[in-house]
N, C-alpha and C. Protein backbone atom coordinates (compact mmCIF):
# COMPACT_ATOMS: atom_id res chain seq x y z
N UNK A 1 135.47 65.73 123.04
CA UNK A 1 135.17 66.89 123.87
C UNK A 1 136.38 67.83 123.96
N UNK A 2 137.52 67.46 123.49
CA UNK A 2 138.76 68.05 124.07
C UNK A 2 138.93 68.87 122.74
N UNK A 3 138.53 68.57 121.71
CA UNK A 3 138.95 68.84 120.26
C UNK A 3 137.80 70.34 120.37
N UNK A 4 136.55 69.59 120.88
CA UNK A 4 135.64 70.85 120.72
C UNK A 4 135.88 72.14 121.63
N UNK A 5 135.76 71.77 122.56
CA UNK A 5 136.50 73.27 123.44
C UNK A 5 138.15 73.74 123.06
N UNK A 6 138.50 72.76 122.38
CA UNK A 6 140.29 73.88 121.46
C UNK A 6 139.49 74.59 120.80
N UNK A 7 138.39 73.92 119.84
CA UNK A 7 138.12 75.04 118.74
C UNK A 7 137.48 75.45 119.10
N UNK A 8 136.50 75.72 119.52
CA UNK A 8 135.53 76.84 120.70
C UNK A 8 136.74 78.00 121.10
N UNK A 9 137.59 77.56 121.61
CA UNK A 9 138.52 78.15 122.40
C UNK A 9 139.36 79.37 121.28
N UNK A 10 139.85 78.75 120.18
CA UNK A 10 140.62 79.17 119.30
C UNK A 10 139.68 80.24 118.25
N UNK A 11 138.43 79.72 118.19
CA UNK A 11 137.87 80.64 116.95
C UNK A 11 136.83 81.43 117.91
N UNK A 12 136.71 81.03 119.15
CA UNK A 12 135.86 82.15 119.55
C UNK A 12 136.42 83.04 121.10
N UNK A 13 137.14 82.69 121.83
CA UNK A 13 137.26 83.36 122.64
C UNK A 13 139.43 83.90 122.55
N UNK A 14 139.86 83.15 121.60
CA UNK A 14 141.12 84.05 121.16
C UNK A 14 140.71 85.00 120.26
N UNK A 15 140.14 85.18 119.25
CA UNK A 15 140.14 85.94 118.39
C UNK A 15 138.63 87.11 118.73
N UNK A 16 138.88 88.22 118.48
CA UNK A 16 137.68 89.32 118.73
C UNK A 16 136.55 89.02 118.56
N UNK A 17 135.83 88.31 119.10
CA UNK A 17 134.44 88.17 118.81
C UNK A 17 133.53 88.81 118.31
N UNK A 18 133.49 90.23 118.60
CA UNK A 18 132.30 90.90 118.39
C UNK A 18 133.20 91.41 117.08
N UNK A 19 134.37 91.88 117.04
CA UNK A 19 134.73 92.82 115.34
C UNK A 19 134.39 91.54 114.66
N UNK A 20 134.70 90.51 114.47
CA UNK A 20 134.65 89.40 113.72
C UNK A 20 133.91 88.76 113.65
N UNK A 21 132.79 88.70 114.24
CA UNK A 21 131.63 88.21 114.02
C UNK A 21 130.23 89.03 113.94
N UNK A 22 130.15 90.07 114.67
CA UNK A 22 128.92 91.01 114.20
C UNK A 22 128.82 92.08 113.81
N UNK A 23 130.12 92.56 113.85
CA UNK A 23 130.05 93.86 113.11
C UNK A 23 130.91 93.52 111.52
N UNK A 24 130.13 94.89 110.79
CA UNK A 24 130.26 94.90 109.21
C UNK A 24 131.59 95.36 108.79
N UNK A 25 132.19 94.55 107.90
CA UNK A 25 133.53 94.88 107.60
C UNK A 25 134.69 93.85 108.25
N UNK A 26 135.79 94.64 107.88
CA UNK A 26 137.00 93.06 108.72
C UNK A 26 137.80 93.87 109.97
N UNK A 27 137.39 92.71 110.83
CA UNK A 27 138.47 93.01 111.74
C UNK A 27 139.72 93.58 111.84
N UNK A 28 140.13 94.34 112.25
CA UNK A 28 141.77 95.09 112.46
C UNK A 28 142.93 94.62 112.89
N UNK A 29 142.60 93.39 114.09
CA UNK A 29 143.25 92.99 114.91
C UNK A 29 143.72 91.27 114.76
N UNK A 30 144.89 91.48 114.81
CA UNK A 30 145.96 90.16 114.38
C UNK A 30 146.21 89.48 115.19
N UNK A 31 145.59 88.35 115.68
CA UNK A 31 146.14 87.37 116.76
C UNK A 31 147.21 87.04 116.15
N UNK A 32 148.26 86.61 117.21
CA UNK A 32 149.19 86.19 117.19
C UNK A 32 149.73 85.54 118.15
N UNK A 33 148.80 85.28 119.06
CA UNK A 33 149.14 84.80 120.37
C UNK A 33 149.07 83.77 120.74
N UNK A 34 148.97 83.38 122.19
CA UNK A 34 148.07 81.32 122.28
C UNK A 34 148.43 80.54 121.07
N UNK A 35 146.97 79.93 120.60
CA UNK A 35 146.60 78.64 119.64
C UNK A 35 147.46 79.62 118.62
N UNK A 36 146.90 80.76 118.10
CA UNK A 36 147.79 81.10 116.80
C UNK A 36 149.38 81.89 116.85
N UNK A 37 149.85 81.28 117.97
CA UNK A 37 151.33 81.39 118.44
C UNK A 37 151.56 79.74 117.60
N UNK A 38 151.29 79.26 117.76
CA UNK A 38 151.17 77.70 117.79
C UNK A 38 151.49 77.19 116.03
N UNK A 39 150.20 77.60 115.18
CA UNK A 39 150.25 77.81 114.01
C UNK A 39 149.27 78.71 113.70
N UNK A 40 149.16 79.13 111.83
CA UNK A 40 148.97 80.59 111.83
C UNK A 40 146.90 80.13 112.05
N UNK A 41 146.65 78.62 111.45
CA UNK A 41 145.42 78.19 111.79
C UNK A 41 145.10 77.22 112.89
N UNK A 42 145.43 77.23 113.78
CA UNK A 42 145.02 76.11 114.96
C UNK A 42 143.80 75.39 114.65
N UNK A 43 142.76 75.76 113.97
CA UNK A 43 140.94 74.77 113.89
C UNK A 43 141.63 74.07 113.12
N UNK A 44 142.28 74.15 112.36
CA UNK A 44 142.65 72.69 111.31
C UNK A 44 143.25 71.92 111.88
N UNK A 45 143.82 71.62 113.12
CA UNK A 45 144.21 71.20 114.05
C UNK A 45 143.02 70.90 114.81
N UNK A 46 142.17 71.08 115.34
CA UNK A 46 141.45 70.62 115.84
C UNK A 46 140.62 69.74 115.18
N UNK A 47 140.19 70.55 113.99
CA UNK A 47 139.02 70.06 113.25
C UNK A 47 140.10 68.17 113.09
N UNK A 48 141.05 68.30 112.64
CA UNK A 48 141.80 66.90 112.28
C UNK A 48 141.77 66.24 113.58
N UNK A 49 141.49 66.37 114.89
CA UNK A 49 141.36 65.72 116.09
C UNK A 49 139.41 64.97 116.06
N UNK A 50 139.09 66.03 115.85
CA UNK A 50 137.21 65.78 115.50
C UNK A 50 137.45 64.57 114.37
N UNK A 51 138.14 64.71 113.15
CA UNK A 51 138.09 63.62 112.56
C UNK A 51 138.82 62.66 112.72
N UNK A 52 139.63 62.40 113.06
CA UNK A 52 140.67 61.15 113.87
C UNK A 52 139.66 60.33 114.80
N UNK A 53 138.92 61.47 115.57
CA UNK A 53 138.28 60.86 116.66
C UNK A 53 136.75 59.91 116.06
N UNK A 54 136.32 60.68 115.35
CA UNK A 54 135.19 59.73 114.61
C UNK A 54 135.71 58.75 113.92
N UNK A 55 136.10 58.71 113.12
CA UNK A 55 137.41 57.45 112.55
C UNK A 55 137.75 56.50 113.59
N UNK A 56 137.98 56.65 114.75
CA UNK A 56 138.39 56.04 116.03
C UNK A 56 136.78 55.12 116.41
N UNK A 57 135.86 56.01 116.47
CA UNK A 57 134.40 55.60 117.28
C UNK A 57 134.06 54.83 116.05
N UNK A 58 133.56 54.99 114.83
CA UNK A 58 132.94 54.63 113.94
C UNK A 58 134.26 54.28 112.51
N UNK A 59 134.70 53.22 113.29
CA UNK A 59 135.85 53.06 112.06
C UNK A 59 135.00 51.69 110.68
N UNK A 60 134.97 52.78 109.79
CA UNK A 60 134.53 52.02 108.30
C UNK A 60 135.14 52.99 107.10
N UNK A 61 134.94 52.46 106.03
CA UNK A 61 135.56 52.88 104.88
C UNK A 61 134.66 54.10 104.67
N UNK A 62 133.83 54.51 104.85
CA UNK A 62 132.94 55.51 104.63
C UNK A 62 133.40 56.79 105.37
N UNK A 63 133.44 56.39 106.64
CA UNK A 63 134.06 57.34 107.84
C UNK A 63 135.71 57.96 107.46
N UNK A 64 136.39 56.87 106.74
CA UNK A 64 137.45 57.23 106.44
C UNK A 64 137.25 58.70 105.25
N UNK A 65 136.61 57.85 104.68
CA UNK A 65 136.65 58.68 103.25
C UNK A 65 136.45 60.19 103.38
N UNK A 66 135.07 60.15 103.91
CA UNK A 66 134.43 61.65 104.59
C UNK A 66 135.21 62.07 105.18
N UNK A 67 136.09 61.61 106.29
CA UNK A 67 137.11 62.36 107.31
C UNK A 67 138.12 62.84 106.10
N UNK A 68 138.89 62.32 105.27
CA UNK A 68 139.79 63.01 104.17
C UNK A 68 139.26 63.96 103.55
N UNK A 69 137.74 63.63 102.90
CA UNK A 69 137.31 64.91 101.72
C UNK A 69 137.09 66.47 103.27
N UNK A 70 136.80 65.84 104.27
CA UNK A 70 136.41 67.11 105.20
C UNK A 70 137.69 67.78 105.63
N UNK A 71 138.86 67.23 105.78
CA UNK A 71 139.71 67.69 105.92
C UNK A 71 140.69 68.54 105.23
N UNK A 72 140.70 67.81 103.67
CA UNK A 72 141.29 68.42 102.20
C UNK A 72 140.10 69.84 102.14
N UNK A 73 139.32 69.64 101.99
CA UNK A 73 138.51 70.83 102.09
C UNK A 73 138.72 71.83 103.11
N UNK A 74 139.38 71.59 104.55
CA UNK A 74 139.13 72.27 105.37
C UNK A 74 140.41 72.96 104.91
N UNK A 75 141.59 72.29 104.84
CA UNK A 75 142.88 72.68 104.31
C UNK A 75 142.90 73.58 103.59
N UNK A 76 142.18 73.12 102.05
CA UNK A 76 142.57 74.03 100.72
C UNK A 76 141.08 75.37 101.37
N UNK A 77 140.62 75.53 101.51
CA UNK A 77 140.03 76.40 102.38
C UNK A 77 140.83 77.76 103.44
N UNK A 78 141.88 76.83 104.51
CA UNK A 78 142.38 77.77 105.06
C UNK A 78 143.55 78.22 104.07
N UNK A 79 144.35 77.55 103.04
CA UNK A 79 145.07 77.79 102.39
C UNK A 79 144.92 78.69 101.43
N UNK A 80 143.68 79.02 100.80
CA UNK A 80 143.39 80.37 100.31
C UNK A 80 143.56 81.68 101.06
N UNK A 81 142.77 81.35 102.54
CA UNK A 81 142.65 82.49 103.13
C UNK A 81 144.61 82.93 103.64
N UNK A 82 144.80 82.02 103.77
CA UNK A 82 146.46 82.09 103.92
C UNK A 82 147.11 83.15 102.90
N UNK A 83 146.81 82.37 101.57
CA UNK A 83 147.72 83.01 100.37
C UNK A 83 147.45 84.17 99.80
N UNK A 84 145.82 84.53 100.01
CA UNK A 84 145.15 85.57 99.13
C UNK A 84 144.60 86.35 99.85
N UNK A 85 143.85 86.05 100.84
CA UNK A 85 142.69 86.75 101.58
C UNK A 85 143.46 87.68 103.17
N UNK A 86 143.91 86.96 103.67
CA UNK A 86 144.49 87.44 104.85
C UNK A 86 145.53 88.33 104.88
N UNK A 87 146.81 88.21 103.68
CA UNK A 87 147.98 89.50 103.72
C UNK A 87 147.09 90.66 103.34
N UNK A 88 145.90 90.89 102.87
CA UNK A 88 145.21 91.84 101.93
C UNK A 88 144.67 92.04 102.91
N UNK A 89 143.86 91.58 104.34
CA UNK A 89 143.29 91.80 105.25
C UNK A 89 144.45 92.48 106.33
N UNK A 90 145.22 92.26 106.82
CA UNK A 90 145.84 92.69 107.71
C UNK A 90 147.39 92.37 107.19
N UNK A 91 147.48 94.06 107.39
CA UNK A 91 149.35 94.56 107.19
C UNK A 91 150.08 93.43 107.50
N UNK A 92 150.28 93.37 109.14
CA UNK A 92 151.16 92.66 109.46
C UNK A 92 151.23 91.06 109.14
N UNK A 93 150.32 90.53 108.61
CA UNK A 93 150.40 88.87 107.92
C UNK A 93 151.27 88.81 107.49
N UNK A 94 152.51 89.52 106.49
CA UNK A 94 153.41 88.42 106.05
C UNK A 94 154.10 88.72 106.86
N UNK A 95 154.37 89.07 108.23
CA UNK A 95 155.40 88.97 109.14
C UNK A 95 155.17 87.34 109.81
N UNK A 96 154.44 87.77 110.34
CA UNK A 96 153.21 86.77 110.87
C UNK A 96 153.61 85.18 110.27
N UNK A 97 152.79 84.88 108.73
CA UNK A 97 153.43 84.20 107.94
C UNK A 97 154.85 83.52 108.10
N UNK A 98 156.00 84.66 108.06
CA UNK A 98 157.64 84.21 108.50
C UNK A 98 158.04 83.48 109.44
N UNK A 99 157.05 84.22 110.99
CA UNK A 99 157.31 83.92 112.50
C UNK A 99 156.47 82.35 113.03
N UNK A 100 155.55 82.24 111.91
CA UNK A 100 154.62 81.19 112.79
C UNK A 100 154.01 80.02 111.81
N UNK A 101 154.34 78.75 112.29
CA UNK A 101 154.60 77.71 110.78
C UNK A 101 152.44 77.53 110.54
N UNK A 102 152.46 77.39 109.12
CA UNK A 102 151.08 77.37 108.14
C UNK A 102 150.28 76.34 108.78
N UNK A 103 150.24 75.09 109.23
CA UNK A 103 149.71 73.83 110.01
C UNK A 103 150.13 73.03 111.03
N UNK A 104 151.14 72.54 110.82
CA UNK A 104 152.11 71.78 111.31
C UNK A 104 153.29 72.28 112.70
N UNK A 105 152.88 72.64 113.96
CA UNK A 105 153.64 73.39 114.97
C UNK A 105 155.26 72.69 114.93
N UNK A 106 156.09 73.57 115.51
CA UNK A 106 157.76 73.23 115.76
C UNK A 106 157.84 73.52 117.25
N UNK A 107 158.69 73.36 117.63
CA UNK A 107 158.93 73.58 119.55
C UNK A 107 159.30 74.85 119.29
N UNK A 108 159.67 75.77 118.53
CA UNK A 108 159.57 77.24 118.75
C UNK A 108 158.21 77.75 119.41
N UNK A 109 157.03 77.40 118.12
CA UNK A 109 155.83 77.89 118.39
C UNK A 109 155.05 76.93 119.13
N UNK A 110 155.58 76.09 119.60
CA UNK A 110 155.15 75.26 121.06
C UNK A 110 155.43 76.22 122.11
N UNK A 111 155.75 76.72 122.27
CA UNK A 111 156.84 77.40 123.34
C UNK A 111 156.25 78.64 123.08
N UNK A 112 156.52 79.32 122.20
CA UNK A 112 155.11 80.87 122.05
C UNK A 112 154.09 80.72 122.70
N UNK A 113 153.13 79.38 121.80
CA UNK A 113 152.09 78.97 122.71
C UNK A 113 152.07 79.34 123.76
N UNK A 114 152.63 77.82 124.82
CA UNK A 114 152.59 78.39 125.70
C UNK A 114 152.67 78.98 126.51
N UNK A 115 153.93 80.18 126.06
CA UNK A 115 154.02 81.44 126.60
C UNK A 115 152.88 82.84 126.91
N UNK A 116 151.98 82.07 125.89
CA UNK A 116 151.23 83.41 125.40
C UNK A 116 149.93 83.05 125.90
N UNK A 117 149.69 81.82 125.86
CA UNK A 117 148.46 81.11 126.11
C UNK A 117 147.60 82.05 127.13
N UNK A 118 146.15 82.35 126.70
CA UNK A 118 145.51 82.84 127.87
C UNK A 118 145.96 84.73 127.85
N UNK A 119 146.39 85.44 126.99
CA UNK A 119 147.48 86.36 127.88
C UNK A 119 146.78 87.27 126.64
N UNK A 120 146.05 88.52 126.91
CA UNK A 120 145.40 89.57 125.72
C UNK A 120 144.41 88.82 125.37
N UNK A 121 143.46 87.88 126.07
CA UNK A 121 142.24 88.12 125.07
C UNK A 121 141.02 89.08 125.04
N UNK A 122 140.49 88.89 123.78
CA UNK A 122 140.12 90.07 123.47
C UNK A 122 138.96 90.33 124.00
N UNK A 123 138.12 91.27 124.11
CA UNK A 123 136.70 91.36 124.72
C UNK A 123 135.36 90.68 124.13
């Protein structure tokens, strides 16, 4: 439950909802704040809590397996949008990129976090 409301939290009420999800074309606007103070993708972070946690409830070799291919997938997934898709989407990404680590948080962007947490979200 805790994993699902981060990512609830992170992909729908940090980031613009309505430019990014119903209207045509790409969004303008660069989070940088909260969860993506944190790292530049926080759901891969979550999503790896969702699978830890099933792994935990339903531990078998099967569960394992699926939890890796869902995760490598989720990875090389955000890792495109990282390398190719996102500097081409918005100017300021490779700043962005420099200031805020790819998966893996540091106590810098612990500390952004939760500086920022909660603080500009969007309508």
């Amino acid at each position: 439950a805790i994993f699902t409301a981060l990512l609830v939290y992170s992909i729908l009420a940090e980031i613009p909802l309505r430019a990014t999800y119903f209207q045509p074309g790409v969004g303008q606007q660069l989070v940088t704040t909260g969860t993506y103070a944190l790292t530049r993708h926080p759901g891969v972070l979550w999503f790896a809590g969702h699978v830890l946690s099933l792994v935990l409830i339903v531990p078998s070799r099967t569960t394992v397996a699926a939890g890796i291919v869902w995760l490598a997938a989720d990875i090389l997934l955000v890792w495109v949008q990282d390398r190719y898709f996102f500097p081409r989407m918005f100017p300021d990404y490779p700043a962005y990129q420099q200031s805020t680590p790819f998966l893996w948080p540091t106590r810098a962007s612990l500390r952004r976090c939760l500086q920022t947490l909660g603080r500009h979200l969007p309508e």
